[in-house]
Protein backbone atom coordinates (compact mmCIF):
# COMPACT_ATOMS: atom_id res chain seq x y z
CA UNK A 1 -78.82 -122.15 92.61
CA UNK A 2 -79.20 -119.81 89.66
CA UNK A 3 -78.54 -116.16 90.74
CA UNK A 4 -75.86 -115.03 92.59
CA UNK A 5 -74.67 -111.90 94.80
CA UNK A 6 -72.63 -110.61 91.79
CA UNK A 7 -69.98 -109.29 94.44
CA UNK A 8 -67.05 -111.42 94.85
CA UNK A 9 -65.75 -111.02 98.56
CA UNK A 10 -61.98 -112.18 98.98
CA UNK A 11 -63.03 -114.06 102.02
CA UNK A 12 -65.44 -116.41 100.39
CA UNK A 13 -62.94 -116.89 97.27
CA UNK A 14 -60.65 -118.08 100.13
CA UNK A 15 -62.34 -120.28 101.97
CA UNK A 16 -64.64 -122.36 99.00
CA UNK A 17 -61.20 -123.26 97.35
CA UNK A 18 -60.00 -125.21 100.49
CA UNK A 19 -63.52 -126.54 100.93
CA UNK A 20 -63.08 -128.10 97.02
CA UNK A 21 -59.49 -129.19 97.82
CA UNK A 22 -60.02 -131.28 100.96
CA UNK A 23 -63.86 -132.41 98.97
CA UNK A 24 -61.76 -133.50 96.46
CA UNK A 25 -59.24 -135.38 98.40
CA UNK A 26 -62.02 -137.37 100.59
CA UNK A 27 -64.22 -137.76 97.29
CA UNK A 28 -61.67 -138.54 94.80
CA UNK A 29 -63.80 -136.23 93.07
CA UNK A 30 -62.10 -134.37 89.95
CA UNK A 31 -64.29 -131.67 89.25
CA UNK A 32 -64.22 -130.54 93.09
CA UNK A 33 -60.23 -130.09 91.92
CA UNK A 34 -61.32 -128.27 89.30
CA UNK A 35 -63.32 -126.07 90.84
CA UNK A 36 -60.94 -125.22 93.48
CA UNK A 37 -57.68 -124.18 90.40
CA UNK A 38 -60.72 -121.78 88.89
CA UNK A 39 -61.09 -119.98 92.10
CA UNK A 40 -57.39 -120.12 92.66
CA UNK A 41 -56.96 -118.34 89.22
CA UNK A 42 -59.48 -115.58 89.53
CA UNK A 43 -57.86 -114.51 92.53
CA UNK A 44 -53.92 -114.45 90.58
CA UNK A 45 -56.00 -112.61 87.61
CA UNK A 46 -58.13 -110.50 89.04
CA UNK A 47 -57.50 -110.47 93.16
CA UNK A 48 -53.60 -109.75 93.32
CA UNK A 49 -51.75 -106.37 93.66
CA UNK A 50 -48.47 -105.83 92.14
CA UNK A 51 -46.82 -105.60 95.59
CA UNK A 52 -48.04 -109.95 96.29
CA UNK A 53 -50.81 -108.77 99.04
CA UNK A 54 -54.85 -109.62 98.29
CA UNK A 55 -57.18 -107.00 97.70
CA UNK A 56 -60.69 -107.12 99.27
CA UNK A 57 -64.12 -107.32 96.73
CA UNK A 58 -65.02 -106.81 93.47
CA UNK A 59 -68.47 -105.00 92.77
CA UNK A 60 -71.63 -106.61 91.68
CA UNK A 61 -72.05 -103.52 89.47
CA UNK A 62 -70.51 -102.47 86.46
CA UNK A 63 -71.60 -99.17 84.52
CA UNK A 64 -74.29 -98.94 87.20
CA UNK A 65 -75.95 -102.61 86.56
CA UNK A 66 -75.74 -105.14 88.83
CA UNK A 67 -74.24 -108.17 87.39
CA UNK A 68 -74.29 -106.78 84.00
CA UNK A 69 -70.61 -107.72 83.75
CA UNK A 70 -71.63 -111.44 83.56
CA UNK A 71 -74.37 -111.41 82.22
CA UNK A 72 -75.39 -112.52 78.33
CA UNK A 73 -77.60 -111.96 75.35
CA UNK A 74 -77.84 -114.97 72.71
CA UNK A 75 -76.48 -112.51 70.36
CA UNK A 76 -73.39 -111.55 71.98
CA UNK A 77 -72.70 -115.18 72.98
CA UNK A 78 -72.95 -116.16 68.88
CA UNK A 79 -70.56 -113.18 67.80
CA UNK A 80 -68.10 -114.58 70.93
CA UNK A 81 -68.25 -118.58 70.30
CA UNK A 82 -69.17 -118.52 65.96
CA UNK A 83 -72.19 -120.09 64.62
CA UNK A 84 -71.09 -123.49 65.03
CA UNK A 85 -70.47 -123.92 68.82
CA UNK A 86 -73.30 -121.49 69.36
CA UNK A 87 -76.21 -124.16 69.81
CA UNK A 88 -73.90 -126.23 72.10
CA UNK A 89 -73.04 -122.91 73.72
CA UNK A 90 -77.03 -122.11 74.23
CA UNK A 91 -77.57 -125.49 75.31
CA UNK A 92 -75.63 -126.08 78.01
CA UNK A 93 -74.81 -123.06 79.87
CA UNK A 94 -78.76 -122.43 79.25
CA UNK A 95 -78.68 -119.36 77.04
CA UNK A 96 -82.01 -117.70 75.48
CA UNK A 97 -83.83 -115.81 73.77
CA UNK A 98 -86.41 -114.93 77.06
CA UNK A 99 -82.99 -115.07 79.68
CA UNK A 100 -82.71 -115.90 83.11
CA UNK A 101 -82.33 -112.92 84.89
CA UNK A 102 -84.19 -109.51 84.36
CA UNK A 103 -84.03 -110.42 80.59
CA UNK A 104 -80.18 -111.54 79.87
CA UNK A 105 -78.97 -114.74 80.48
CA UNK A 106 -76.40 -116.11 83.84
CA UNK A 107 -74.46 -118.69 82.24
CA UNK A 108 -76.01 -121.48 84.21
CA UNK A 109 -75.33 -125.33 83.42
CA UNK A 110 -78.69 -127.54 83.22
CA UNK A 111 -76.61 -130.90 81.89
CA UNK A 112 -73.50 -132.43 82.04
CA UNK A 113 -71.19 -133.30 79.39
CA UNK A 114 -72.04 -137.11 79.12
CA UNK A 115 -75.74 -135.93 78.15
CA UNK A 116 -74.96 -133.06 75.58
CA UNK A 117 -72.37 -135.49 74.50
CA UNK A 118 -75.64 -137.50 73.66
CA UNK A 119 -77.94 -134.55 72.29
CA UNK A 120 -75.39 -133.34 69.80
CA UNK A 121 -73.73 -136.99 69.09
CA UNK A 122 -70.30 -136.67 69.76
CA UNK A 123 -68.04 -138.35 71.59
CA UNK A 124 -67.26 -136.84 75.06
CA UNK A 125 -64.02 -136.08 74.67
CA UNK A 126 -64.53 -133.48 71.58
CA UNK A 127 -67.58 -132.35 73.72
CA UNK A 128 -65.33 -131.67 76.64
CA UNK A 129 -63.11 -129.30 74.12
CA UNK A 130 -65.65 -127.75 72.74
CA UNK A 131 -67.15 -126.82 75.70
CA UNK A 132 -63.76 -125.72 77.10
CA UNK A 133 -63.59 -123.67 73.58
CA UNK A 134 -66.51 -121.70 74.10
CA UNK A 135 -65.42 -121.27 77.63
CA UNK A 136 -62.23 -119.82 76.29
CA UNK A 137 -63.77 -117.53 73.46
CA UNK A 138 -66.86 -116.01 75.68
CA UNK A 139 -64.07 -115.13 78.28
CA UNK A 140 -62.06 -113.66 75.68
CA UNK A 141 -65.32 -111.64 74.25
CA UNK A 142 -65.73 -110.31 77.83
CA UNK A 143 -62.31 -109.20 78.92
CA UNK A 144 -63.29 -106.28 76.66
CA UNK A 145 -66.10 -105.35 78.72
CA UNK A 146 -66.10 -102.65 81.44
CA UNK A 147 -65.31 -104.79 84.52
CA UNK A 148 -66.49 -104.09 87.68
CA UNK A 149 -64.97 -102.06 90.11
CA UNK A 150 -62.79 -103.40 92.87
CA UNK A 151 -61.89 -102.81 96.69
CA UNK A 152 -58.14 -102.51 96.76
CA UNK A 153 -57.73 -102.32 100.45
CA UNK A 154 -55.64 -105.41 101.75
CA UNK A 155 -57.09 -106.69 105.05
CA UNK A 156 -54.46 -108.35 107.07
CA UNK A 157 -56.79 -111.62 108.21
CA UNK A 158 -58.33 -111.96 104.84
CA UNK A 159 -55.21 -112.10 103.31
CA UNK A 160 -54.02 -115.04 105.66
CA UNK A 161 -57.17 -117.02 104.29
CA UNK A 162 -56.36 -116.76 100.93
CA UNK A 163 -52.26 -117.26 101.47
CA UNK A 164 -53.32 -120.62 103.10
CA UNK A 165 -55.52 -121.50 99.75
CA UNK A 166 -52.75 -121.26 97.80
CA UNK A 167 -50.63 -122.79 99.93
CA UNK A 168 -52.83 -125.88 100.41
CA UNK A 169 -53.41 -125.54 96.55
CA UNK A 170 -49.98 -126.14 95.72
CA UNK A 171 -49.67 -129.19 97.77
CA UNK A 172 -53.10 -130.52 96.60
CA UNK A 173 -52.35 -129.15 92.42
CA UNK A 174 -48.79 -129.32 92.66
CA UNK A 175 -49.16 -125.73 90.45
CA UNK A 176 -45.80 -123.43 91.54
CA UNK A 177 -47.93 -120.05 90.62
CA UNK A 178 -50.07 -121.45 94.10
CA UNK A 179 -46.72 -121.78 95.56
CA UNK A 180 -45.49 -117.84 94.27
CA UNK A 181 -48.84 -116.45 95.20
CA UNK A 182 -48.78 -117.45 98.91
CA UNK A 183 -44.62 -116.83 99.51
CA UNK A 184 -45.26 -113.63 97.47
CA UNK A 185 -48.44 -112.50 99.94
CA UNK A 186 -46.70 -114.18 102.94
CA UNK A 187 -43.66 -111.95 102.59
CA UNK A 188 -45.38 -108.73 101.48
CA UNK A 189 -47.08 -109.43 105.23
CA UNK A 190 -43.88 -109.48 106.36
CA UNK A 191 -42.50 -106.52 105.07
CA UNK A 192 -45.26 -104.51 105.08
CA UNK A 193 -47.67 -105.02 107.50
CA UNK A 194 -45.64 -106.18 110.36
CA UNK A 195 -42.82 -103.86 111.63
CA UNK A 196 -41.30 -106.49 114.37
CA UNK A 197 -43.34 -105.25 117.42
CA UNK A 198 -47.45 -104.97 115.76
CA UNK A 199 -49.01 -106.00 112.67
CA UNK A 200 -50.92 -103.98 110.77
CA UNK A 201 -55.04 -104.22 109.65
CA UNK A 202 -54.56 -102.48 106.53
CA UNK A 203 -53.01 -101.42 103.62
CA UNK A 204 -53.80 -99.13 100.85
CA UNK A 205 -51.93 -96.83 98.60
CA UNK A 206 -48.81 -97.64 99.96
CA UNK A 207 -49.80 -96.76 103.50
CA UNK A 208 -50.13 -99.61 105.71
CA UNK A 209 -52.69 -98.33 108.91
CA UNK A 210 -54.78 -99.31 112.09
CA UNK A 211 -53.09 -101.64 115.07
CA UNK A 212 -54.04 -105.43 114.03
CA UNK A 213 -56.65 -107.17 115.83
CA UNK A 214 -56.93 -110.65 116.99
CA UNK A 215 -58.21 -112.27 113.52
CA UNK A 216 -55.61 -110.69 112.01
CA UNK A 217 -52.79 -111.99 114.42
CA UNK A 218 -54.31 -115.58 114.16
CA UNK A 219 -55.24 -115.98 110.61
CA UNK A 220 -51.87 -114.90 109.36
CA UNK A 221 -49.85 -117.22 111.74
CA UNK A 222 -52.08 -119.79 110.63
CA UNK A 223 -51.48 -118.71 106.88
CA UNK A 224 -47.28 -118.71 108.16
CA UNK A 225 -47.66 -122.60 108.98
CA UNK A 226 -49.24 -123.36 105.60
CA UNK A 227 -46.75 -122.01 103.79
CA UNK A 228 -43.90 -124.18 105.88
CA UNK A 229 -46.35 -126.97 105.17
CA UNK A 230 -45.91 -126.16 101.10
CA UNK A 231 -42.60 -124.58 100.91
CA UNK A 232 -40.73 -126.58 104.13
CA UNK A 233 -38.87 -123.34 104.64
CA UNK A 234 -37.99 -123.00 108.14
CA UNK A 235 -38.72 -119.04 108.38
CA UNK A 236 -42.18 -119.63 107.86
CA UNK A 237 -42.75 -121.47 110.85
CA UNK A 238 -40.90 -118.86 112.89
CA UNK A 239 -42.90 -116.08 111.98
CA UNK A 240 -45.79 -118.06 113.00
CA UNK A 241 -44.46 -118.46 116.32
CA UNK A 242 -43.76 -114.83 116.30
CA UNK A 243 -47.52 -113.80 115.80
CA UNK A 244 -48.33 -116.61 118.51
CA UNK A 245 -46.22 -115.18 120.89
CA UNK A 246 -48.19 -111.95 120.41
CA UNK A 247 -51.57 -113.48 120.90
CA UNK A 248 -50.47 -114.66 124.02
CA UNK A 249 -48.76 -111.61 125.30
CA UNK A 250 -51.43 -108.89 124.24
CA UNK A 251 -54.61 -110.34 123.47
CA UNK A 252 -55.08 -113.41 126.46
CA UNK A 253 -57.94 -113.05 129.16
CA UNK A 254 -55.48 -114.45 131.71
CA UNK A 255 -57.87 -114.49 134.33
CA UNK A 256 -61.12 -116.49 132.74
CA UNK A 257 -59.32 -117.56 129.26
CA UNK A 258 -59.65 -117.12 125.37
CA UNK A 259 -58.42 -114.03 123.53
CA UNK A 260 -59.69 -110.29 123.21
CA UNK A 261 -60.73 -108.71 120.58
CA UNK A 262 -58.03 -105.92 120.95
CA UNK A 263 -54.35 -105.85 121.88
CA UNK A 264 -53.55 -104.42 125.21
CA UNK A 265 -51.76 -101.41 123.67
CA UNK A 266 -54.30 -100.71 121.58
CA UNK A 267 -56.57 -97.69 122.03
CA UNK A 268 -58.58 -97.49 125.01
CA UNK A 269 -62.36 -98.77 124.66
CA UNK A 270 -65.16 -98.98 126.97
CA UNK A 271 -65.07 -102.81 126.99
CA UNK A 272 -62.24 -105.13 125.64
CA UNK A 273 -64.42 -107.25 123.81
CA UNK A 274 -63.93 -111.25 123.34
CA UNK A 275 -65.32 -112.45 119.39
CA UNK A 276 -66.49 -115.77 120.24
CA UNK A 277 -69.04 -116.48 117.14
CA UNK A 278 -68.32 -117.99 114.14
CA UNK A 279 -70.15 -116.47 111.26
CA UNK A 280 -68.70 -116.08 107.40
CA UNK A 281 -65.53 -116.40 108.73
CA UNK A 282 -63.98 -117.54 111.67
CA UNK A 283 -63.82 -115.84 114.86
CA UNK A 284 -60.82 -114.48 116.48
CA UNK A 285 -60.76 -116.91 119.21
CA UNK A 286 -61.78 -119.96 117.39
CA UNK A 287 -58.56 -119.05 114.44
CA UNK A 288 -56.19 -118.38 117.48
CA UNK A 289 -57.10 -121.61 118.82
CA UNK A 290 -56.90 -123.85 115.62
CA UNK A 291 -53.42 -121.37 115.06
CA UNK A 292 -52.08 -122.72 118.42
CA UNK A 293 -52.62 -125.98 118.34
CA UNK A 294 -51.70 -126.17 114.74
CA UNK A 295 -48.10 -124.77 116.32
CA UNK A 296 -47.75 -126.67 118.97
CA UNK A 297 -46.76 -129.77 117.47
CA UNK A 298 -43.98 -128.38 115.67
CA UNK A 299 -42.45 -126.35 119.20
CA UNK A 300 -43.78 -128.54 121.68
CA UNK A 301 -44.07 -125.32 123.78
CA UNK A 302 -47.30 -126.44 126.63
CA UNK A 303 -48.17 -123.07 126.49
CA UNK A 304 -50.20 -123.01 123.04
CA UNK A 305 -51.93 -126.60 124.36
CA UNK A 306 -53.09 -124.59 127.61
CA UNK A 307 -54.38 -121.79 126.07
CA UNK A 308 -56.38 -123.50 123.51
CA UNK A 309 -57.48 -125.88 126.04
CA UNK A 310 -58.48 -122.64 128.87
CA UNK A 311 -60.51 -121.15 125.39
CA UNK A 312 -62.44 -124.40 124.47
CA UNK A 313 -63.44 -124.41 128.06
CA UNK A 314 -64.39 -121.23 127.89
CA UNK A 315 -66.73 -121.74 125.02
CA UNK A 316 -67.61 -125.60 125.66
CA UNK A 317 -71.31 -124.35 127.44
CA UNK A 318 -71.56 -122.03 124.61
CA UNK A 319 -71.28 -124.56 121.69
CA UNK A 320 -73.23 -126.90 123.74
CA UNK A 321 -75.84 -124.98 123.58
CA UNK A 322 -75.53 -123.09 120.07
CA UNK A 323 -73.29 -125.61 118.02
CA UNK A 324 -74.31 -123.27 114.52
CA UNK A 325 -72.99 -120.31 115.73
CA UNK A 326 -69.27 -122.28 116.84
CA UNK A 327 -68.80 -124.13 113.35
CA UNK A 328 -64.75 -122.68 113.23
CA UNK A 329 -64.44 -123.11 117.00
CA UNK A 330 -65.95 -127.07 116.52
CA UNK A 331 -63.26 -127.74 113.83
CA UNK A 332 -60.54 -126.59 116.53
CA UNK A 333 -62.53 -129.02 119.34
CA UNK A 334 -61.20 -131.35 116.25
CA UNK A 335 -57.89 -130.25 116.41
CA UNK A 336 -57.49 -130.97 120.19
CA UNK A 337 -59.66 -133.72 120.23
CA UNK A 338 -57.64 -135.90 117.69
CA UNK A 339 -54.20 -134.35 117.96
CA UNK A 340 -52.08 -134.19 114.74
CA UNK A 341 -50.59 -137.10 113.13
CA UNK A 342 -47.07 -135.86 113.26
CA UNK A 343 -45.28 -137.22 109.86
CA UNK A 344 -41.72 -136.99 109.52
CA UNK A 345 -39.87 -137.31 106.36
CA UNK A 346 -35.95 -138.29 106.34
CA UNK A 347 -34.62 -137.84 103.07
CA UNK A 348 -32.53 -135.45 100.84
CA UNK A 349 -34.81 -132.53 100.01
CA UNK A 350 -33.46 -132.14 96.61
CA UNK A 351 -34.08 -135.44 95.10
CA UNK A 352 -36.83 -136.48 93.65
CA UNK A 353 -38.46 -139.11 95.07
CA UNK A 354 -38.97 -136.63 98.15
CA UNK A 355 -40.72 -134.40 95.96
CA UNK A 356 -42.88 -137.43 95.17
CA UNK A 357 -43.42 -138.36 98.76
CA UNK A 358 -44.74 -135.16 99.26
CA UNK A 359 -46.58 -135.06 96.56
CA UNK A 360 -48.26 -138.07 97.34
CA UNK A 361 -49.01 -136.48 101.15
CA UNK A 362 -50.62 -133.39 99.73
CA UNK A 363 -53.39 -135.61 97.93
CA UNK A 364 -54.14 -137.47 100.76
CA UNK A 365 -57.27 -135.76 102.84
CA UNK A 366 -55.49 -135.52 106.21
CA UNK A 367 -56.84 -132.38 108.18
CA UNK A 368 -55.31 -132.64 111.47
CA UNK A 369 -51.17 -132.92 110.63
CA UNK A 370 -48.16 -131.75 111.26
CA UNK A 371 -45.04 -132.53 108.45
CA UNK A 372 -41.19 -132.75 109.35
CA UNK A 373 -38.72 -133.07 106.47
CA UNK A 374 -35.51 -134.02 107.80
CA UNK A 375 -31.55 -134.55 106.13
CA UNK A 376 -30.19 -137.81 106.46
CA UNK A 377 -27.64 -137.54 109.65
CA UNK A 378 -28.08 -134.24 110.49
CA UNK A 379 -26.60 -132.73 113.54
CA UNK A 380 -30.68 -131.98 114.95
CA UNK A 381 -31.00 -128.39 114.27
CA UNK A 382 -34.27 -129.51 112.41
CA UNK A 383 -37.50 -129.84 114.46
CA UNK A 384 -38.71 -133.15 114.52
CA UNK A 385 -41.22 -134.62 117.67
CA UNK A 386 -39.74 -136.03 120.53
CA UNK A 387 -40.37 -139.61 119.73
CA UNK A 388 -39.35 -139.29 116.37
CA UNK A 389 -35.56 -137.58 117.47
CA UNK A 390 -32.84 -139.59 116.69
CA UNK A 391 -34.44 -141.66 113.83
CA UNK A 392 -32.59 -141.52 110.17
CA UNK A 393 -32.96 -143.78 106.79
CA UNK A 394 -32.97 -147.62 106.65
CA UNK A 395 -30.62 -148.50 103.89
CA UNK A 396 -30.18 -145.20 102.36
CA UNK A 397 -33.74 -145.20 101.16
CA UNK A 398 -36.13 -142.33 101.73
CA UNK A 399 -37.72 -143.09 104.93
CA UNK A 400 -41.02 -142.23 107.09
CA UNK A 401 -41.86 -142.31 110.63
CA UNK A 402 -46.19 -141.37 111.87
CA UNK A 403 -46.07 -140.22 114.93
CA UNK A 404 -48.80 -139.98 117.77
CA UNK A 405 -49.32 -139.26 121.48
CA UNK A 406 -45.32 -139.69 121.86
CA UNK A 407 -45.38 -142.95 120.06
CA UNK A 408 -43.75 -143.49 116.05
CA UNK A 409 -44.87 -146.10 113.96
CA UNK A 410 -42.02 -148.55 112.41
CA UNK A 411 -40.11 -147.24 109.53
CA UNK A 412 -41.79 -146.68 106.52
CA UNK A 413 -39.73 -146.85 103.01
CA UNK A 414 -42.61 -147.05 100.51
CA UNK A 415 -45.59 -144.68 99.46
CA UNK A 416 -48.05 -147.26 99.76
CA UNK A 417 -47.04 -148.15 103.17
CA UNK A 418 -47.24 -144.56 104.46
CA UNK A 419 -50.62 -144.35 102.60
CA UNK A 420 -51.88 -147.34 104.54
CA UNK A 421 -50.45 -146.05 108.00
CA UNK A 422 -51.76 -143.00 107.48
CA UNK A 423 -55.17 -144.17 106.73
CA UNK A 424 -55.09 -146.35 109.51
């Protein structure tokens, strides 16, 4: 693929980092890792208002041309990267004389480093920082150009995608700016956009406006339970339960199942509709069903399991019949199908060796989870699962129970043996 849609949607710059992350994980792939910190660093640099929320686009314009922000001339990259990394700079991210695109050049890689290593003999290591050089000095060179211009709105369900990237970031990266960027969103939510009672769509300008609708409900508890899953802060999982409890007050079809569209204090319309298909992002339904199950593990409240289960029924003729159009509402058929693999942790959460443990459990590709850290002999204010209530360290060491259908695995007191229980 060599030209893009110069516009840069929030949405997409959400979702594609997770995609990398959990690639990555499954792959062992390092570049897919690499990949995913890029996108997570755009967003910090470009993407982020000073008050933690995400704003919406960035233009494919700038001073009227599309893409002309990105775009390059040979000459302007040789004044940005010098005469000497200028042929390496030409040669791989195919720069010339003719261009790519309407006469300028996309920076657009036609080898890898292990062949220009070979067509400019030099070892890969000093190609890999040379390339990362003239990376470096062409951003540089454009940081001076006119950028493009940028959507500030901040959309309530866009914003839960991209707090759960960074939230999943951190625990892939183990980079604490992820970890700022999704508390720092995740609270400006909080204390702007949700006023105890309603959440709010939007917010511009200071002015936070239109009642929430059911993305926005489910994609922000969702983005709530990610950041417990980083941070293992309590709150977080509480607000999540406090947007659930609004889905299922306001927005469910009691009588046939799934979710509306709208609240049932919102504005009279001449139909409450029901989103059902997936397209670039997920539907309201299928992220309020993924949201509740994701929950329910950690509340064991049958509620959230019966009104995912009444919307997959719902929908189950529907995906039958159109699986493309369900992709989001297929990954929560996922969800319910497998169940989470409940992991609980029993340790002291200052020491160190728990911050490896969960380390080690945020490279792992495990999709379907749900994670309890626990204190050694506390009096059980913490939520843990059922079967797993009760259980504390063997011989002071940092221990592990996997739980499953009401049933723990034996105590686990080494990485390698929760990696291999896990796996299994």
């Amino acid at each position: 693929w060599l030209v893009p849609h110069f516009e840069k949607m929030l949405y997409d710059n959400a979702l594609l980092p997770r995609l990398y992350l959990d690639a990555g994980r499954a792959l062992g792939e390092r570049d897919f890792f690499q990949t995913a910190r890029e996108t997570l660093d755009y967003v910090i640099r470009e993407m982020t208002s000073p008050e933690g929320g995400f704003y919406s686009s960035q233009d494919a314009d700038s001073e009227g041309e599309e893409g002309k922000f990105f775009l390059w001339t040979p000459d302007e990259m040789r004044r940005a990267a010098g005469d000497e990394l200028a042929p390496l700079a030409a040669r791989f991210f195919d720069i010339s004389e003719e261009g790519n695109f309407e006469g300028r050049n996309i920076l657009h890689r036609t080898i890898g480093i292990a062949e220009a290593a070979r067509m400019f003999k030099l070892p890969e290591n000093e190609t890999v920082a040379a390339v990362e050089k003239i990376r470096q000095l062409m951003f540089e060179a454009r940081e001076h150009r006119v950028k493009p211009g940028r959507d500030d709105k901040i959309l309530a369900a866009w914003n839960g995608m991209m707090i759960g990237a960074f939230a999943d970031g951190y625990r892939a990266l183990g980079d604490e700016r992820y970890l700022h960027a999704a508390t720092g969103a995740a609270n400006f939510v909080r204390h702007q956009l949700w006023d105890g009672h309603a959440l709010k769509r939007s917010f511009k300008d200071g002015l936070a406006r239109f009642n929430g609708y059911l993305e926005d409900y489910a994609l922000i508890g969702s983005a709530m339970i990610d950041v417990y899953e980083a941070a293992l802060d309590r709150r977080y999982l509480d607000y999540a339960r406090e947007f659930a409890e609004v889905i299922l007050e306001r927005f469910a079809d009691r009588q046939n199942g799934g979710f509306f569209f709208t609240s049932d204090d919102h504005e009279q319309l001449i139909t409450r509709a029901k989103a059902a298909f997936d397209g670039s992002t997920a539907s309201g339904n299928s992220a309020a069903v993924v949201m509740l199950l994701r929950l329910y593990p950690y509340f064991n409240d049958e509620r959230y399991l019966q009104e995912a289960e009444r919307a997959l029924r719902l929908f189950a003729p529907f995906m039958e019949q159109q699986p493309f159009a369900f992709s989001h509402m297929l990954e929560a058929v996922d969800v319910y199908q497998r169940g989470a693999a409940e992991i609980v942790i029993v340790g002291e959460r200052s020491s160190a060796e728990l911050r490896q443990w969960l380390d080690e459990l945020g490279r792992l590709y495990l999709p379907n989870r749900a994670i309890f850290v626990v204190q050694p002999n506390a009096a059980d204010s913490a939520i843990v699962p059922e079967a797993a209530a009760g259980k504390n360290q063997i011989d002071g060491r940092i221990t592990g129970y996997v739980c499953r259908e009401r049933t723990c695995s034996a105590p686990i007191t080494t990485l390698q043996e929760l990696r291999s229980t896990l796996e299994s």
